[in-house]
C-alpha atoms as a PDB file:
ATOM      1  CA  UNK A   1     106.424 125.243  82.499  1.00  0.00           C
ATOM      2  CA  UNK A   2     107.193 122.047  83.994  1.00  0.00           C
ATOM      3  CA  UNK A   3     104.516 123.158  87.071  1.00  0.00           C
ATOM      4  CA  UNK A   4     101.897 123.469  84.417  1.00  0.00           C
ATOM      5  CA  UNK A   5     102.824 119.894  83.109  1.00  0.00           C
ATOM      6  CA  UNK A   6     102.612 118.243  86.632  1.00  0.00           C
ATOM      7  CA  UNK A   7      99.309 120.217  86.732  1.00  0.00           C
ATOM      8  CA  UNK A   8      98.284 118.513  83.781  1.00  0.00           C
ATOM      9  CA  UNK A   9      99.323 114.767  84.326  1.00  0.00           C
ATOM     10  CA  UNK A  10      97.452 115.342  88.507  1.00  0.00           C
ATOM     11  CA  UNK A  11      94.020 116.028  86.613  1.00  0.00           C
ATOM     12  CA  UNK A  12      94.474 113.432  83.485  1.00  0.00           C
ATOM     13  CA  UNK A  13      95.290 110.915  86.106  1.00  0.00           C
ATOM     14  CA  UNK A  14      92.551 112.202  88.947  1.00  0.00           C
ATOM     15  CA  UNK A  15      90.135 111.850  85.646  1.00  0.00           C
ATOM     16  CA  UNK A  16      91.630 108.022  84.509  1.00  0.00           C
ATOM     17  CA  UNK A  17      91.241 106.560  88.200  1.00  0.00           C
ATOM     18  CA  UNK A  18      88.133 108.221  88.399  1.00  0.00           C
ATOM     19  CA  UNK A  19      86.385 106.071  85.955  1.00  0.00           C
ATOM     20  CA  UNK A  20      88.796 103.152  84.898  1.00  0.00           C
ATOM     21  CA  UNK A  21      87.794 100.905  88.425  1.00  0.00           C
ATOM     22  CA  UNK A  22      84.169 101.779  87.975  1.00  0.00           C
ATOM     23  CA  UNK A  23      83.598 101.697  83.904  1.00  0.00           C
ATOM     24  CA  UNK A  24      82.820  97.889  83.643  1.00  0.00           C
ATOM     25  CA  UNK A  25      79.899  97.981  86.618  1.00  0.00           C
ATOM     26  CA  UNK A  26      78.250 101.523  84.749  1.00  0.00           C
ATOM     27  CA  UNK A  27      78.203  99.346  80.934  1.00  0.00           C
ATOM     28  CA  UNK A  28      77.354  96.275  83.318  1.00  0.00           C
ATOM     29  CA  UNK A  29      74.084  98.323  85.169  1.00  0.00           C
ATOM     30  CA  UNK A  30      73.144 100.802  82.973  1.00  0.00           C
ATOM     31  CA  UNK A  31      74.210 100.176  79.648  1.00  0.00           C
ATOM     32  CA  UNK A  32      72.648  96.368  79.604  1.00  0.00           C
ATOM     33  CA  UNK A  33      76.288  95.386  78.399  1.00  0.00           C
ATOM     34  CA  UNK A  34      76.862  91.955  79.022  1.00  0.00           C
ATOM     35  CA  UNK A  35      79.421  90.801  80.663  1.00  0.00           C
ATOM     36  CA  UNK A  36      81.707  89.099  78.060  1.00  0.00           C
ATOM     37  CA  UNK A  37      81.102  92.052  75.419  1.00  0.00           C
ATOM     38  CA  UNK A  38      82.376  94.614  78.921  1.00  0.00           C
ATOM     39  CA  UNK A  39      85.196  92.299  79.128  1.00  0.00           C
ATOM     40  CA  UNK A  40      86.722  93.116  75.968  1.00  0.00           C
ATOM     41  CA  UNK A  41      85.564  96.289  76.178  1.00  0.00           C
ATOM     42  CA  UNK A  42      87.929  96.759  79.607  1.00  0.00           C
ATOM     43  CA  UNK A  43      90.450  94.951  77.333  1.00  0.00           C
ATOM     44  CA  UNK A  44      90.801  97.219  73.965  1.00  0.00           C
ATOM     45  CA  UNK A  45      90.077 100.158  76.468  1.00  0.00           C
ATOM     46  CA  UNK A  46      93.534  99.209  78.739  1.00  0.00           C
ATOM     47  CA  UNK A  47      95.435  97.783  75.561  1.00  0.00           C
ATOM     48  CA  UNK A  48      95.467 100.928  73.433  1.00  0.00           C
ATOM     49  CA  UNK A  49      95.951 103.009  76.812  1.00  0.00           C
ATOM     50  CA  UNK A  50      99.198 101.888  76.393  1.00  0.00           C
ATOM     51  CA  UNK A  51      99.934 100.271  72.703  1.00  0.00           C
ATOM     52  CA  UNK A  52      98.984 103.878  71.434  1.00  0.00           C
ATOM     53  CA  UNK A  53     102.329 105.686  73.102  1.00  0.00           C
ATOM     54  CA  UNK A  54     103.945 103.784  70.455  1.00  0.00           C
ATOM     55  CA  UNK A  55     102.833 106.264  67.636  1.00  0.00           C
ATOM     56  CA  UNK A  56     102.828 109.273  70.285  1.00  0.00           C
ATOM     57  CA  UNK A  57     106.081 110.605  69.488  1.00  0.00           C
ATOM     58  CA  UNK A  58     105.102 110.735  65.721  1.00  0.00           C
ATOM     59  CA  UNK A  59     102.311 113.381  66.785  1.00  0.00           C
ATOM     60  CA  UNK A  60     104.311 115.232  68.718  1.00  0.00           C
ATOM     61  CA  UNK A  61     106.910 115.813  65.847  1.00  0.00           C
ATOM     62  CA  UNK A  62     103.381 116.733  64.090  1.00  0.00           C
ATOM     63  CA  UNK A  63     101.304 118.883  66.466  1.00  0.00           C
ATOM     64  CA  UNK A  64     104.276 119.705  69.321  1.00  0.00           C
ATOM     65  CA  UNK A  65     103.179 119.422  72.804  1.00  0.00           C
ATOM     66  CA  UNK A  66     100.955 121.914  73.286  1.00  0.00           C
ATOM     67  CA  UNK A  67      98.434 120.926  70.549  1.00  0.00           C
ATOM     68  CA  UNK A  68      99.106 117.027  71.350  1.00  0.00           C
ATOM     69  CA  UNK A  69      98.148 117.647  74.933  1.00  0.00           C
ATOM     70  CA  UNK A  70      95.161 119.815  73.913  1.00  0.00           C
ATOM     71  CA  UNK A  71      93.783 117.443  71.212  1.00  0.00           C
ATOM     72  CA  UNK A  72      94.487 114.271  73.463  1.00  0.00           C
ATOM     73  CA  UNK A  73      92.729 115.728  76.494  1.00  0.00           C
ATOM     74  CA  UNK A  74      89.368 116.797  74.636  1.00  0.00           C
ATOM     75  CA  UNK A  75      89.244 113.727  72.536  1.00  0.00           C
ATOM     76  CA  UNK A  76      89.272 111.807  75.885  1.00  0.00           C
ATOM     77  CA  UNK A  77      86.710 113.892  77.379  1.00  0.00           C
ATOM     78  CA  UNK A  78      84.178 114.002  74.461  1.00  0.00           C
ATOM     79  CA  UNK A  79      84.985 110.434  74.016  1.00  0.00           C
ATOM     80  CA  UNK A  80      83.707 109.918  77.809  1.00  0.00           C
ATOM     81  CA  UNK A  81      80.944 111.816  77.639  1.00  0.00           C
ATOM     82  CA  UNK A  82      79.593 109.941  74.631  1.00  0.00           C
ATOM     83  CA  UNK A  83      79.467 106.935  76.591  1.00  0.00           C
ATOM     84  CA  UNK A  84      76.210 108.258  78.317  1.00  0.00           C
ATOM     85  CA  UNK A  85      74.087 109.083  75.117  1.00  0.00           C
ATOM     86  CA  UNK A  86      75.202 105.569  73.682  1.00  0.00           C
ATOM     87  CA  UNK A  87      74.068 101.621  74.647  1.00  0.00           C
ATOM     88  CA  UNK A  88      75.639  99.889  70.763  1.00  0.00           C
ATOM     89  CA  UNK A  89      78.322  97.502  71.849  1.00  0.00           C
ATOM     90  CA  UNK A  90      80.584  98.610  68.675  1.00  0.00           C
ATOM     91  CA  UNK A  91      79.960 102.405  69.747  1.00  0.00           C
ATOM     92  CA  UNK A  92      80.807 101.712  73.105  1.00  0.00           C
ATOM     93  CA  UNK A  93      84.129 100.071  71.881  1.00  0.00           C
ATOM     94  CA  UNK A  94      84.983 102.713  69.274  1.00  0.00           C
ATOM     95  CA  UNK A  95      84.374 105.330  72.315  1.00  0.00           C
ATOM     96  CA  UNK A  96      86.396 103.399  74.350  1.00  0.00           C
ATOM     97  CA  UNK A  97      89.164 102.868  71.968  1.00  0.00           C
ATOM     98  CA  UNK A  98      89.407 106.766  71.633  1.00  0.00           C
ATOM     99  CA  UNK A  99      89.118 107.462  75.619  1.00  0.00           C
ATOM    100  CA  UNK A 100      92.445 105.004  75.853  1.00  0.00           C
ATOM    101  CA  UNK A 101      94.046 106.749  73.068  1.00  0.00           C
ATOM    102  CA  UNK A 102      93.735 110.335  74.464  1.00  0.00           C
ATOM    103  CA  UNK A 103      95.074 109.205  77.907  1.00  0.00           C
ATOM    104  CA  UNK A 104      97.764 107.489  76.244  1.00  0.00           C
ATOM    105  CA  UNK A 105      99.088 110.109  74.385  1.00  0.00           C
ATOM    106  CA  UNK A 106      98.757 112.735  77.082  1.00  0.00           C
ATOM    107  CA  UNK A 107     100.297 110.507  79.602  1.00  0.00           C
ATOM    108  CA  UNK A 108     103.688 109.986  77.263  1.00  0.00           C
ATOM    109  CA  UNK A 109     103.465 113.120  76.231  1.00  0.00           C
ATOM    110  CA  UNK A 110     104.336 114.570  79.662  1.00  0.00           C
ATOM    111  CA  UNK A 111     107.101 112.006  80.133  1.00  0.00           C
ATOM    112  CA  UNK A 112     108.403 112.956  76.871  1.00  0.00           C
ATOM    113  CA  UNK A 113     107.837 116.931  78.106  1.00  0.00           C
ATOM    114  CA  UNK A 114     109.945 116.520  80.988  1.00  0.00           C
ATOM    115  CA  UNK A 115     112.726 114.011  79.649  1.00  0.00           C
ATOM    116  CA  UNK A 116     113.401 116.509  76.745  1.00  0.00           C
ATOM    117  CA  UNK A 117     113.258 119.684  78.414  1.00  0.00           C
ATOM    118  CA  UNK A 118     115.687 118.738  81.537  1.00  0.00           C
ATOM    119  CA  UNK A 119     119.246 118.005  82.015  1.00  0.00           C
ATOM    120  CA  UNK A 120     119.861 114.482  84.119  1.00  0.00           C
ATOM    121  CA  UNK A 121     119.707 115.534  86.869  1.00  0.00           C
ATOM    122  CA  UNK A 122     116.636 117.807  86.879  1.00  0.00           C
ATOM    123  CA  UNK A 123     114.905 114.993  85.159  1.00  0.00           C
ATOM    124  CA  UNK A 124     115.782 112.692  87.796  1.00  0.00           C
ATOM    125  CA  UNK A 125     114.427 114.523  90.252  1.00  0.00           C
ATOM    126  CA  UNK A 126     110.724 115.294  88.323  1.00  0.00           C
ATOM    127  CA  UNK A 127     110.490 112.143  87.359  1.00  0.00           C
ATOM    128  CA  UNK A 128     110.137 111.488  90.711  1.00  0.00           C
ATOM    129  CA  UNK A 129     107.753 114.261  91.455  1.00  0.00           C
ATOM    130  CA  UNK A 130     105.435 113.226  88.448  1.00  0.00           C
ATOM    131  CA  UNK A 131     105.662 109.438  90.870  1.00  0.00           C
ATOM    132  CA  UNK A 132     104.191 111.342  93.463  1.00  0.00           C
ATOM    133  CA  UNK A 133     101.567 113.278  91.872  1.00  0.00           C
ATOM    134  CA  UNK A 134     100.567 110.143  89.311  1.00  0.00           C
ATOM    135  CA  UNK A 135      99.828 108.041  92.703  1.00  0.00           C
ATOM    136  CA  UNK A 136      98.453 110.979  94.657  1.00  0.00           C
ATOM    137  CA  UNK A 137      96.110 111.446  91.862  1.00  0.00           C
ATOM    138  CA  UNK A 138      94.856 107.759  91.551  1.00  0.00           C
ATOM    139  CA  UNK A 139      93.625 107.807  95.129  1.00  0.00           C
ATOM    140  CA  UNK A 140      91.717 111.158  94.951  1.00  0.00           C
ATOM    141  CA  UNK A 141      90.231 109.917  91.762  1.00  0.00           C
ATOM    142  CA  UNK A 142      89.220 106.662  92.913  1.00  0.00           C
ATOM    143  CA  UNK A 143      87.805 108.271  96.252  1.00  0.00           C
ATOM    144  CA  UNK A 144      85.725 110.794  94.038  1.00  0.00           C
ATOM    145  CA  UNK A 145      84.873 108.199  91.076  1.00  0.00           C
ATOM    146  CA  UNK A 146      83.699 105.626  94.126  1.00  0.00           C
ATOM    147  CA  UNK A 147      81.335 108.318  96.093  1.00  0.00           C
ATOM    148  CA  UNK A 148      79.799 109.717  92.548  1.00  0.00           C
ATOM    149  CA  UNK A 149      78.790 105.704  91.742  1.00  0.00           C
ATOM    150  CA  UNK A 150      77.301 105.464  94.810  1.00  0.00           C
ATOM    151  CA  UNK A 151      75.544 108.912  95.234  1.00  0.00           C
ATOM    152  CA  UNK A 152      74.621 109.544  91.629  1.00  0.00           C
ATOM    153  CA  UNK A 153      76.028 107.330  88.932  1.00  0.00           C
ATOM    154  CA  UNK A 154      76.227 108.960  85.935  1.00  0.00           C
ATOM    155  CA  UNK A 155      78.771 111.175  87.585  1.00  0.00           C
ATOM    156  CA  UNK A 156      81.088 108.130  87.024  1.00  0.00           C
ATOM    157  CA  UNK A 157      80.596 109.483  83.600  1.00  0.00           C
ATOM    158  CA  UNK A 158      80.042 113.200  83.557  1.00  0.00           C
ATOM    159  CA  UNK A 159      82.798 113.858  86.728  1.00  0.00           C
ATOM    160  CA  UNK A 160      85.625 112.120  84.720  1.00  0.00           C
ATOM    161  CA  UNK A 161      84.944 114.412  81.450  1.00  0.00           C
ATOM    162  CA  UNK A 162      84.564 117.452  83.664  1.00  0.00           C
ATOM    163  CA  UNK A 163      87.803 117.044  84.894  1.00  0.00           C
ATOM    164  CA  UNK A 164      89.738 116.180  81.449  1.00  0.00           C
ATOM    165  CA  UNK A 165      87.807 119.406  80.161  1.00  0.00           C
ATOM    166  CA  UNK A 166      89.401 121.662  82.582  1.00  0.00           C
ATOM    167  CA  UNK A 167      93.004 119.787  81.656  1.00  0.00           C
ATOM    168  CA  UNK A 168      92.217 120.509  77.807  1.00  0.00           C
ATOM    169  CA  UNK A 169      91.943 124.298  78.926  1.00  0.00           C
ATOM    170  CA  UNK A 170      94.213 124.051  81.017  1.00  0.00           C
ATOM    171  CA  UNK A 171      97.115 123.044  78.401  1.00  0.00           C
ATOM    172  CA  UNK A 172      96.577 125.760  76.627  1.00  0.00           C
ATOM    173  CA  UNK A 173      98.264 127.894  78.527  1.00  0.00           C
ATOM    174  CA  UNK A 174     101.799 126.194  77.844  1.00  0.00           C
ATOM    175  CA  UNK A 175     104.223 127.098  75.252  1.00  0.00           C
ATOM    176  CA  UNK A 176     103.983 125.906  72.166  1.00  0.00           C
ATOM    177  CA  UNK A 177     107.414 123.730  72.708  1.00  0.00           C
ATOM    178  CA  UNK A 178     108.688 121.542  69.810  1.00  0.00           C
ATOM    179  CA  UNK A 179     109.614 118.138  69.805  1.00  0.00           C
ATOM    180  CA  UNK A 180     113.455 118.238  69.820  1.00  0.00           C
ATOM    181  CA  UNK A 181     116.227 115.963  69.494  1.00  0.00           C
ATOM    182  CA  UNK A 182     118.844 115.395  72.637  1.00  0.00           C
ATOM    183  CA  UNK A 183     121.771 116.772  73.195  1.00  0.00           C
ATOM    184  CA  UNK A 184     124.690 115.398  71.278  1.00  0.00           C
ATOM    185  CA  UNK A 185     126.374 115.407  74.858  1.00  0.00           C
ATOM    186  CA  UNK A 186     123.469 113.762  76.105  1.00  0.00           C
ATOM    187  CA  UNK A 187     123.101 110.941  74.030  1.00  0.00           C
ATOM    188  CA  UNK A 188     123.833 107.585  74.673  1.00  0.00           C
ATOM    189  CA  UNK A 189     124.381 104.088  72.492  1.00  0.00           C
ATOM    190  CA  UNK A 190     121.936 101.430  73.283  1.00  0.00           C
ATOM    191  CA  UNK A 191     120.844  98.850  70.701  1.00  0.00           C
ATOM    192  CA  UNK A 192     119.143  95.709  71.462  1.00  0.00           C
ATOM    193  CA  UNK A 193     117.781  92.646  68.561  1.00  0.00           C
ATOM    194  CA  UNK A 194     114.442  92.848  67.768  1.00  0.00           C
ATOM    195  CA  UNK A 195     113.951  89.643  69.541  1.00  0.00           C
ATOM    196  CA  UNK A 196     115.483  90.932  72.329  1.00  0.00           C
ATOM    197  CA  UNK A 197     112.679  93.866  71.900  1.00  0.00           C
ATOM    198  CA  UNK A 198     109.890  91.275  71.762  1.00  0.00           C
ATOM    199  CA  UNK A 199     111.009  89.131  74.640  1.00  0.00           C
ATOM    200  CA  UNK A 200     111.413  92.646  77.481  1.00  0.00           C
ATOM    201  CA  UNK A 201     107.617  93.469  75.696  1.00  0.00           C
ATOM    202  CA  UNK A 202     106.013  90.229  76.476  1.00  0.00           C
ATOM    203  CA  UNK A 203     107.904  90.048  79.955  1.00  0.00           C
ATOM    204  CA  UNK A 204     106.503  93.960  80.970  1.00  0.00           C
ATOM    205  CA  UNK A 205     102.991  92.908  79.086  1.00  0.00           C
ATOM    206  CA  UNK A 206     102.814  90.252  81.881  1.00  0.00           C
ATOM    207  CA  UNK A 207     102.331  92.530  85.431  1.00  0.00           C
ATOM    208  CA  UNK A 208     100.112  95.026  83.212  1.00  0.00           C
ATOM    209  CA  UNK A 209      97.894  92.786  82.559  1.00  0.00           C
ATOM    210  CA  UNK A 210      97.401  91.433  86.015  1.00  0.00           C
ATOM    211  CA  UNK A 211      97.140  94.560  87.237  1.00  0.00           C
ATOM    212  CA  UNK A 212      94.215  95.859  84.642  1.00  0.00           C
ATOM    213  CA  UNK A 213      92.211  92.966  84.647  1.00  0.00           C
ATOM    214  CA  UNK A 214      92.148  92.748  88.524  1.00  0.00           C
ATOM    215  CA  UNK A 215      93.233  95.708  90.372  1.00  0.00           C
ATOM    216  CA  UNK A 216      92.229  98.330  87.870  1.00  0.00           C
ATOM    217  CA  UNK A 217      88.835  96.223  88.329  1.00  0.00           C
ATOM    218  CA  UNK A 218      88.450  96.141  92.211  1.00  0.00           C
ATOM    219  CA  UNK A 219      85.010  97.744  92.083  1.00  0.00           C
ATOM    220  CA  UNK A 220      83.300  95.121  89.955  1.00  0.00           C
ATOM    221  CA  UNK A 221      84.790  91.836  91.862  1.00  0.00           C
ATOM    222  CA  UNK A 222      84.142  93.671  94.948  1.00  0.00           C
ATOM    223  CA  UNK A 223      80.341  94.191  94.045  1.00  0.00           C
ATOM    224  CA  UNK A 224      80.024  90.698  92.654  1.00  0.00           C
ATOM    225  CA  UNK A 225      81.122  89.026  95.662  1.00  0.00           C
ATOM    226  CA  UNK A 226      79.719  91.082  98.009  1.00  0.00           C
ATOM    227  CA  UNK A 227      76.609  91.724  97.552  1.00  0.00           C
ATOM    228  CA  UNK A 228      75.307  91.545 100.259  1.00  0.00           C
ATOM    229  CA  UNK A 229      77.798  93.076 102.753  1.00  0.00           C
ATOM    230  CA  UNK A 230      77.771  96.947 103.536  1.00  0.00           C
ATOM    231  CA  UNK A 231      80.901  96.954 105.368  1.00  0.00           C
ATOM    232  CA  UNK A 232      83.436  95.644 102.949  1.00  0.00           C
ATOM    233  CA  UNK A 233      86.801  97.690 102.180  1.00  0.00           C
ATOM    234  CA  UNK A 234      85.825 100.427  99.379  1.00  0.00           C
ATOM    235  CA  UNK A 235      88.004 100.751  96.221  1.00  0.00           C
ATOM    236  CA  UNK A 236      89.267 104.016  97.546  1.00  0.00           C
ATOM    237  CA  UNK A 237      90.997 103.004 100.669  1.00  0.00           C
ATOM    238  CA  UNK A 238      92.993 100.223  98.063  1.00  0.00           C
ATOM    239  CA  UNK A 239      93.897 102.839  95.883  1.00  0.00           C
ATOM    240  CA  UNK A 240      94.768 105.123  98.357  1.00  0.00           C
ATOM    241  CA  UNK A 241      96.601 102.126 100.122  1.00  0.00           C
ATOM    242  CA  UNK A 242      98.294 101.628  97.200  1.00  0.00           C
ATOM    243  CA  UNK A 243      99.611 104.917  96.436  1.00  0.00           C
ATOM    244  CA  UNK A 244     100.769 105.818  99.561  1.00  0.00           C
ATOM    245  CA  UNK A 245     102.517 102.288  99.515  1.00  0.00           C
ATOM    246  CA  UNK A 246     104.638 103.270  96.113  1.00  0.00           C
ATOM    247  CA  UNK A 247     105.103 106.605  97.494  1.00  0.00           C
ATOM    248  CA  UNK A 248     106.908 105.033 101.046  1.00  0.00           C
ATOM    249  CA  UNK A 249     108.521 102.878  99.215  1.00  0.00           C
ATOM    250  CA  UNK A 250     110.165 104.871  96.096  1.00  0.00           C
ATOM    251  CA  UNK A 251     110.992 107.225  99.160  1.00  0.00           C
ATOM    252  CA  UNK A 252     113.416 105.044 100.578  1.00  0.00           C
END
């Protein structure tokens, strides 16, 4: 079971890097978006791809995993694919809204999967895996999202879809496991003010955002400032710079 989670989170993420780094140049160049409306566009897209986990444990106790994963992946492929029939601004944002929302809850879903469903130990180790397979995944989707803006661009659209498609399918073949509570022996005490809450938020909220509005944004800065050049480092080789990078380093 957990190999068919892992399975899961390697195509949801191979999907997200896929079209994240290349989104804002295909509303930019062939949705006639301008470029403040694609700015907050990138920036409801990235904030409910992760405000949304807040609510995803409430779904789970809902829907368990099985339907949560199901219902997150095809709402985040239809979602994507709806981008290319549609040029409104406030369609485009609604879209985009429900594309983050669908990522998010698959992506804490898995976490959730794997913390539940392990002793410490075990989890220790998959977390670890999941690392791995989450950074191995951005830099085979950024590779493939890069070559199918270059070679045929609505693939930046249709590849991305494809893939969470075959994830949505692909979840159905877990079991249908319920959202349960810990181990008494497993718990632990930790309580913390809600100021205390608010200050670690707003200190993590900081590197996210640097990291979305730049990094996850490579591919538009890179084709604004260089125009004109045909040799420039792509957007792949940073991703898969960057993945291999984490990878060394969480190694050692």
């Amino acid at each position: 079971m957990i190999n068919k989670i892992m399975t899961t989170r390697f195509l949801s993420g191979t999907s997200f890097y896929s079209f994240l780094p290349f989104f804002s140049l295909y509303l930019i160049h062939y949705k006639n978006i301008s470029e403040s409306e694609t700015a907050i566009i990138i920036f409801v897209f990235l904030f409910i791809s992760r405000a949304f986990s807040l609510f995803t444990h409430f779904i789970i106790d809902f829907l368990h995993y099985k339907k949560t994963l199901f219902l997150s992946y095809l709402i985040s492929s239809t979602s994507i694919i709806s981008l290319y029939f549609i040029s409104n601004f406030y369609l485009i944002l609604l879209f985009s809204t429900l594309i983050g929302a669908g990522f998010s809850i698959a992506n804490v879903s898995t976490s959730l999967f794997i913390a539940e469903n392990n002793n410490h130990s075990e989890r220790v180790k998959h977390f670890s895996i999941l690392n791995v397979i989450v950074n191995i995944s951005s830099a085979i989707g950024g590779a493939a999202g890069e070559w199918f803006y270059h070679s045929f661009y609505s693939g930046v659209i249709f590849l991305p879809a494809a893939i969470m498609s075959v994830a949505a399918l692909y979840s159905l073949t877990l079991t249908n496991t319920k959202h349960t509570q810990p181990i008494q022996s497993q718990q632990t005490k930790a309580s913390s003010s809600f100021l205390e809450w608010g200050i670690f938020l707003c200190y993590s909220a900081i590197p996210f955002f640097m990291l979305g509005l730049v990094f996850r944004n490579l591919a538009y800065l890179f084709e604004l400032n260089y125009q004109n050049a045909r040799d420039y480092i792509t957007v792949s080789y940073l991703f898969a710079l960057n993945a291999f990078m984490i990878i060394f380093c969480k190694s050692k």
